[in-house]
N, C-alpha and C. Protein backbone atom coordinates (compact mmCIF):
# COMPACT_ATOMS: atom_id res chain seq x y z
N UNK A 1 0.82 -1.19 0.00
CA UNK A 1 0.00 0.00 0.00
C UNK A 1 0.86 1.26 0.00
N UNK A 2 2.10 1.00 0.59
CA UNK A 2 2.72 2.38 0.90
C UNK A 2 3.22 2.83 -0.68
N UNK A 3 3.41 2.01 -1.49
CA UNK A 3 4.25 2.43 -2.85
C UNK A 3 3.32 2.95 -3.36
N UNK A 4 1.95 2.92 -3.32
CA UNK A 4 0.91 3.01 -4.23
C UNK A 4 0.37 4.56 -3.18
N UNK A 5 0.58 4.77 -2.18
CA UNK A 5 0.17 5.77 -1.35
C UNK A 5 1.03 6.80 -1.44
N UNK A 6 2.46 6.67 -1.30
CA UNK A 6 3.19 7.51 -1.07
C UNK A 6 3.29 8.39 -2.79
N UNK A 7 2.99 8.21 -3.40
CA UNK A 7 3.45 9.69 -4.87
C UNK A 7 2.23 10.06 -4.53
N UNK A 8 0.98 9.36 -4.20
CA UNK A 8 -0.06 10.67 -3.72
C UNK A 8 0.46 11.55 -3.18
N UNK A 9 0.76 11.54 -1.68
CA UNK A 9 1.27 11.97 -1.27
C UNK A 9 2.38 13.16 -1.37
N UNK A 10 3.19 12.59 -2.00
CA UNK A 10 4.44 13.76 -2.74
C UNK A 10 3.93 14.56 -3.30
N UNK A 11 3.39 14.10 -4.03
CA UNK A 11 1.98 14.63 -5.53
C UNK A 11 1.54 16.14 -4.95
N UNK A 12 0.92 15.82 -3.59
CA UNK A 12 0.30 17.20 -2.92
C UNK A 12 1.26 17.56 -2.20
N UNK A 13 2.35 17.17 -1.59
CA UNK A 13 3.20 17.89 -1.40
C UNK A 13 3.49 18.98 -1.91
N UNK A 14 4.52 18.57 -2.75
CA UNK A 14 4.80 19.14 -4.37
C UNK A 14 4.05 20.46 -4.86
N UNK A 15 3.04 19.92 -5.22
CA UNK A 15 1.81 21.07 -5.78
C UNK A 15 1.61 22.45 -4.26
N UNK A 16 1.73 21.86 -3.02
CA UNK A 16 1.70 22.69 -1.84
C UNK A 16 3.11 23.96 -2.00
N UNK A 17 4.25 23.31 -2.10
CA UNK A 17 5.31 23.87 -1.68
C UNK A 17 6.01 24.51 -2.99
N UNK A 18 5.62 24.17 -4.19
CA UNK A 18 6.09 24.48 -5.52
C UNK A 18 6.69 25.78 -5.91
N UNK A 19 6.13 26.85 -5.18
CA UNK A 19 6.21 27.91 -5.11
C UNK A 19 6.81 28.62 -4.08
N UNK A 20 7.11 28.35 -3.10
CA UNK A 20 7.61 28.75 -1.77
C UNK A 20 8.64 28.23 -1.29
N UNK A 21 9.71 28.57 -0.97
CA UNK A 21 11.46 27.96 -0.32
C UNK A 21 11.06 27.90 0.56
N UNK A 22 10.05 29.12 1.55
CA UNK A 22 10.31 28.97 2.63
C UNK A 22 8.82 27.83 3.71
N UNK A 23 8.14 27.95 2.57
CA UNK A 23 7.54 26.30 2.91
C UNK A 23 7.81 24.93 2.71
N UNK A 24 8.72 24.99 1.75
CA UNK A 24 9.61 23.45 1.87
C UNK A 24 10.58 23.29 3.37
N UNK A 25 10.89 24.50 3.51
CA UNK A 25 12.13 24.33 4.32
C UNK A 25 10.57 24.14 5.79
N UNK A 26 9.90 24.84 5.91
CA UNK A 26 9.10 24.82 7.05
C UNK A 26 8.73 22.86 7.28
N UNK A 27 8.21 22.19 6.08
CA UNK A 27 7.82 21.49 6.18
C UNK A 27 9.00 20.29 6.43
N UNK A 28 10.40 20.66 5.65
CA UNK A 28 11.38 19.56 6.18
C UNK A 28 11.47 20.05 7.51
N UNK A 29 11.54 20.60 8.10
CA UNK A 29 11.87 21.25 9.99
C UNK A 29 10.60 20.38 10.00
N UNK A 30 9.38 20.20 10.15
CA UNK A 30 8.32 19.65 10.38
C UNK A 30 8.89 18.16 10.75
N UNK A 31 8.67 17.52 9.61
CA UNK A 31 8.42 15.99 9.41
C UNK A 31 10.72 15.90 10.12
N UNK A 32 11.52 16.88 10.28
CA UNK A 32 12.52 16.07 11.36
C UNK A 32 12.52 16.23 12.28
N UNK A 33 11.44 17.48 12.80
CA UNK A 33 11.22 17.36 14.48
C UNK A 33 10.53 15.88 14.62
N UNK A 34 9.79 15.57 13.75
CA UNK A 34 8.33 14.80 14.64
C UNK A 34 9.46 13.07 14.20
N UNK A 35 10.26 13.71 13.34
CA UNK A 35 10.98 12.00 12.93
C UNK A 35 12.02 11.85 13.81
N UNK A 36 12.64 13.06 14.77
CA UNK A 36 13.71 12.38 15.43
C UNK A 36 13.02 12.24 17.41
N UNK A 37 11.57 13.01 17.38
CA UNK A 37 10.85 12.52 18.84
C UNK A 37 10.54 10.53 18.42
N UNK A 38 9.81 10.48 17.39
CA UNK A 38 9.39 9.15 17.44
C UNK A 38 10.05 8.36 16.43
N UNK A 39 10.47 7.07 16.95
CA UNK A 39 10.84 6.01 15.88
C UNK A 39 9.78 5.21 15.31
N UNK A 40 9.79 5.46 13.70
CA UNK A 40 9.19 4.57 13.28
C UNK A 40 9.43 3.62 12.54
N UNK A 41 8.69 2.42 13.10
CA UNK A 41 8.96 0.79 12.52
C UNK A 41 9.20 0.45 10.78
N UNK A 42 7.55 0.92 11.15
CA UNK A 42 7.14 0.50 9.15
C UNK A 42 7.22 1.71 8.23
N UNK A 43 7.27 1.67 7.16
CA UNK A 43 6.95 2.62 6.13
C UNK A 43 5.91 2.80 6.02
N UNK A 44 4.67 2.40 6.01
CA UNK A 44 3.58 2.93 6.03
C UNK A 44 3.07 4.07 7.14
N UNK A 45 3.53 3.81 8.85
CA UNK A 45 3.86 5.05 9.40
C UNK A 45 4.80 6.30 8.47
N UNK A 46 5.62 6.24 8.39
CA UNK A 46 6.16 7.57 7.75
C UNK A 46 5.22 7.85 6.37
N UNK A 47 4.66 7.21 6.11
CA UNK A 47 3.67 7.78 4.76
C UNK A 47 2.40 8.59 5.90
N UNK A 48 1.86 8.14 6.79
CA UNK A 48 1.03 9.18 7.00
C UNK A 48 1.36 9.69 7.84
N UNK A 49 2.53 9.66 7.98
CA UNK A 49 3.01 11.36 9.16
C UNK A 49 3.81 11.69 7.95
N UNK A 50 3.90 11.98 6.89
CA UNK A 50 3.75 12.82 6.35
C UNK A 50 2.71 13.46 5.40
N UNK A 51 1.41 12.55 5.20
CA UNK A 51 0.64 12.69 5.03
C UNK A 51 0.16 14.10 6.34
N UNK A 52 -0.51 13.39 7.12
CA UNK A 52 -0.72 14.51 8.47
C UNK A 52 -0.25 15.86 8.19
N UNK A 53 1.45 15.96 8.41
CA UNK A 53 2.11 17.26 8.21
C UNK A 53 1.87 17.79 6.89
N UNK A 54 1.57 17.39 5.90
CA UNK A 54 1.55 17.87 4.95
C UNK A 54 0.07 18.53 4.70
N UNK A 55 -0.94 17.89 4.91
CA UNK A 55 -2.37 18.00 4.91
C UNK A 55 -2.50 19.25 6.01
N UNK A 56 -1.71 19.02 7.18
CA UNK A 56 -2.10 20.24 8.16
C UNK A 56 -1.52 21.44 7.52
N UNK A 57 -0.25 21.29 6.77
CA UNK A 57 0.44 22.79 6.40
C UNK A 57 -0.30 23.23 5.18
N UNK A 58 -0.85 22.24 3.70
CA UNK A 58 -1.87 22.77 3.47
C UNK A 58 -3.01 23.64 3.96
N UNK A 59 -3.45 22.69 4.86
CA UNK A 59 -4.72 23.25 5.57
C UNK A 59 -4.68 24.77 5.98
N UNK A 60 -3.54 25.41 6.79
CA UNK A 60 -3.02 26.44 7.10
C UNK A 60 -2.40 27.70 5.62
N UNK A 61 -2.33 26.98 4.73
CA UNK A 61 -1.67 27.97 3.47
C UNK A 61 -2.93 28.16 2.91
N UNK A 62 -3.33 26.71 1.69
CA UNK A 62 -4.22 27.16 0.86
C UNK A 62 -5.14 25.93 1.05
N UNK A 63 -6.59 25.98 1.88
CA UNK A 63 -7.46 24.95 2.07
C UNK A 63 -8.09 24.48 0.91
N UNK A 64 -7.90 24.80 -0.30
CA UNK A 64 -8.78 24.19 -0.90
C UNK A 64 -7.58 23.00 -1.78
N UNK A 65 -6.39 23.22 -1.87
CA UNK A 65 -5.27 22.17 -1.86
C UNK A 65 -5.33 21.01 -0.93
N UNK A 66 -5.72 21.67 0.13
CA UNK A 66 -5.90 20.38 1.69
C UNK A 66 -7.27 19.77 1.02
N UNK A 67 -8.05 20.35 0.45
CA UNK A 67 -9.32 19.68 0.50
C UNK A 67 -9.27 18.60 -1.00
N UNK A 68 -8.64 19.12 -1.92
CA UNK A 68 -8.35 18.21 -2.74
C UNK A 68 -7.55 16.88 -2.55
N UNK A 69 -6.38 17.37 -2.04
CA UNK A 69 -5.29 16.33 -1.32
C UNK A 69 -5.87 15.47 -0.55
N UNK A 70 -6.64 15.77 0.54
CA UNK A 70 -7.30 14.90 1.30
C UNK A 70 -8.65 14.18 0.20
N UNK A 71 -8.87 14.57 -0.34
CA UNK A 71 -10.17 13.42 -1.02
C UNK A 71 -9.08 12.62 -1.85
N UNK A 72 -8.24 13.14 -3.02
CA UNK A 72 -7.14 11.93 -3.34
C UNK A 72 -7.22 10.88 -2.33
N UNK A 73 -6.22 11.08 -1.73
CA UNK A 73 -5.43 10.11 -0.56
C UNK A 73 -6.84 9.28 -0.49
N UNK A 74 -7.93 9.66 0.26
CA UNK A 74 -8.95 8.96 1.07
C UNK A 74 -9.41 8.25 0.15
N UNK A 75 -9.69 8.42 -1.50
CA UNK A 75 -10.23 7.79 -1.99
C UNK A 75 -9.14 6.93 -2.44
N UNK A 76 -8.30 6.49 -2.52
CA UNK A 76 -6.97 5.97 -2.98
C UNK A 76 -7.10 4.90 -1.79
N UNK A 77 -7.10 5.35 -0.56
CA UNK A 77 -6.97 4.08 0.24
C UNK A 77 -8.28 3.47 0.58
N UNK A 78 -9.28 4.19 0.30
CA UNK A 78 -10.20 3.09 0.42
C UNK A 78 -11.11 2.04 -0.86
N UNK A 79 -10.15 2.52 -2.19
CA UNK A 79 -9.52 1.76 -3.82
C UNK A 79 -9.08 0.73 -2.75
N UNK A 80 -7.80 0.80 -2.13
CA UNK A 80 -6.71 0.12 -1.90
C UNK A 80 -7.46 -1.09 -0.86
N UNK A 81 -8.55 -0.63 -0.41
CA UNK A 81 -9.19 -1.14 0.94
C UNK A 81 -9.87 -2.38 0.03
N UNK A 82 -11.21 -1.61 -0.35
CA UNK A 82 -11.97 -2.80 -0.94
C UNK A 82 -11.72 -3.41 -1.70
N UNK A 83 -10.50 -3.19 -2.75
CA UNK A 83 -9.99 -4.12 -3.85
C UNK A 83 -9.01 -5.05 -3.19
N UNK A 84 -8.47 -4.85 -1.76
CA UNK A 84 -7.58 -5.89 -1.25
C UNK A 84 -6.56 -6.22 -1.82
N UNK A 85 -5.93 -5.37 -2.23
CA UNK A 85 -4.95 -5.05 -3.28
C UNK A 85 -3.57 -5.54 -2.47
């Protein structure tokens, strides 16, 4: 799931920060505070903590990016859900 989740992901990244240095740089400070408090196991954790951070710093810039980004993703994993992929 995570290979098939994660370029969503980037995808709205990407389209979020495209324009701004100083929101890439906000969002790498983001996702290495929260990556060097907690260790994580699997890759599928680090896909939605950066999902999370990314969706929240949307949310805060331009909501209607968060609101797109978030229906992607959601409908992507719940593709991923019922097809049992």
């Amino acid at each position: 799931h995570t290979l098939v989740l994660l370029p969503v992901v980037v995808a709205g990244v990407v389209v979020l920060v495209k324009s701004s240095i100083a929101l890439a740089f906000s969002l790498a400070g983001i996702v290495a505070a929260v990556r060097f408090r907690n260790s994580l196991d699997d890759s599928k954790d680090a896909t939605f903590l950066f999902l999370a951070v990314g969706l929240g710093l949307a949310a805060g810039v331009e909501l209607d990016v968060a609101l797109v980004f978030s229906v992607i993703f959601n409908a992507s994993t719940l593709a991923l859900f019922y097809t049992d992929f």
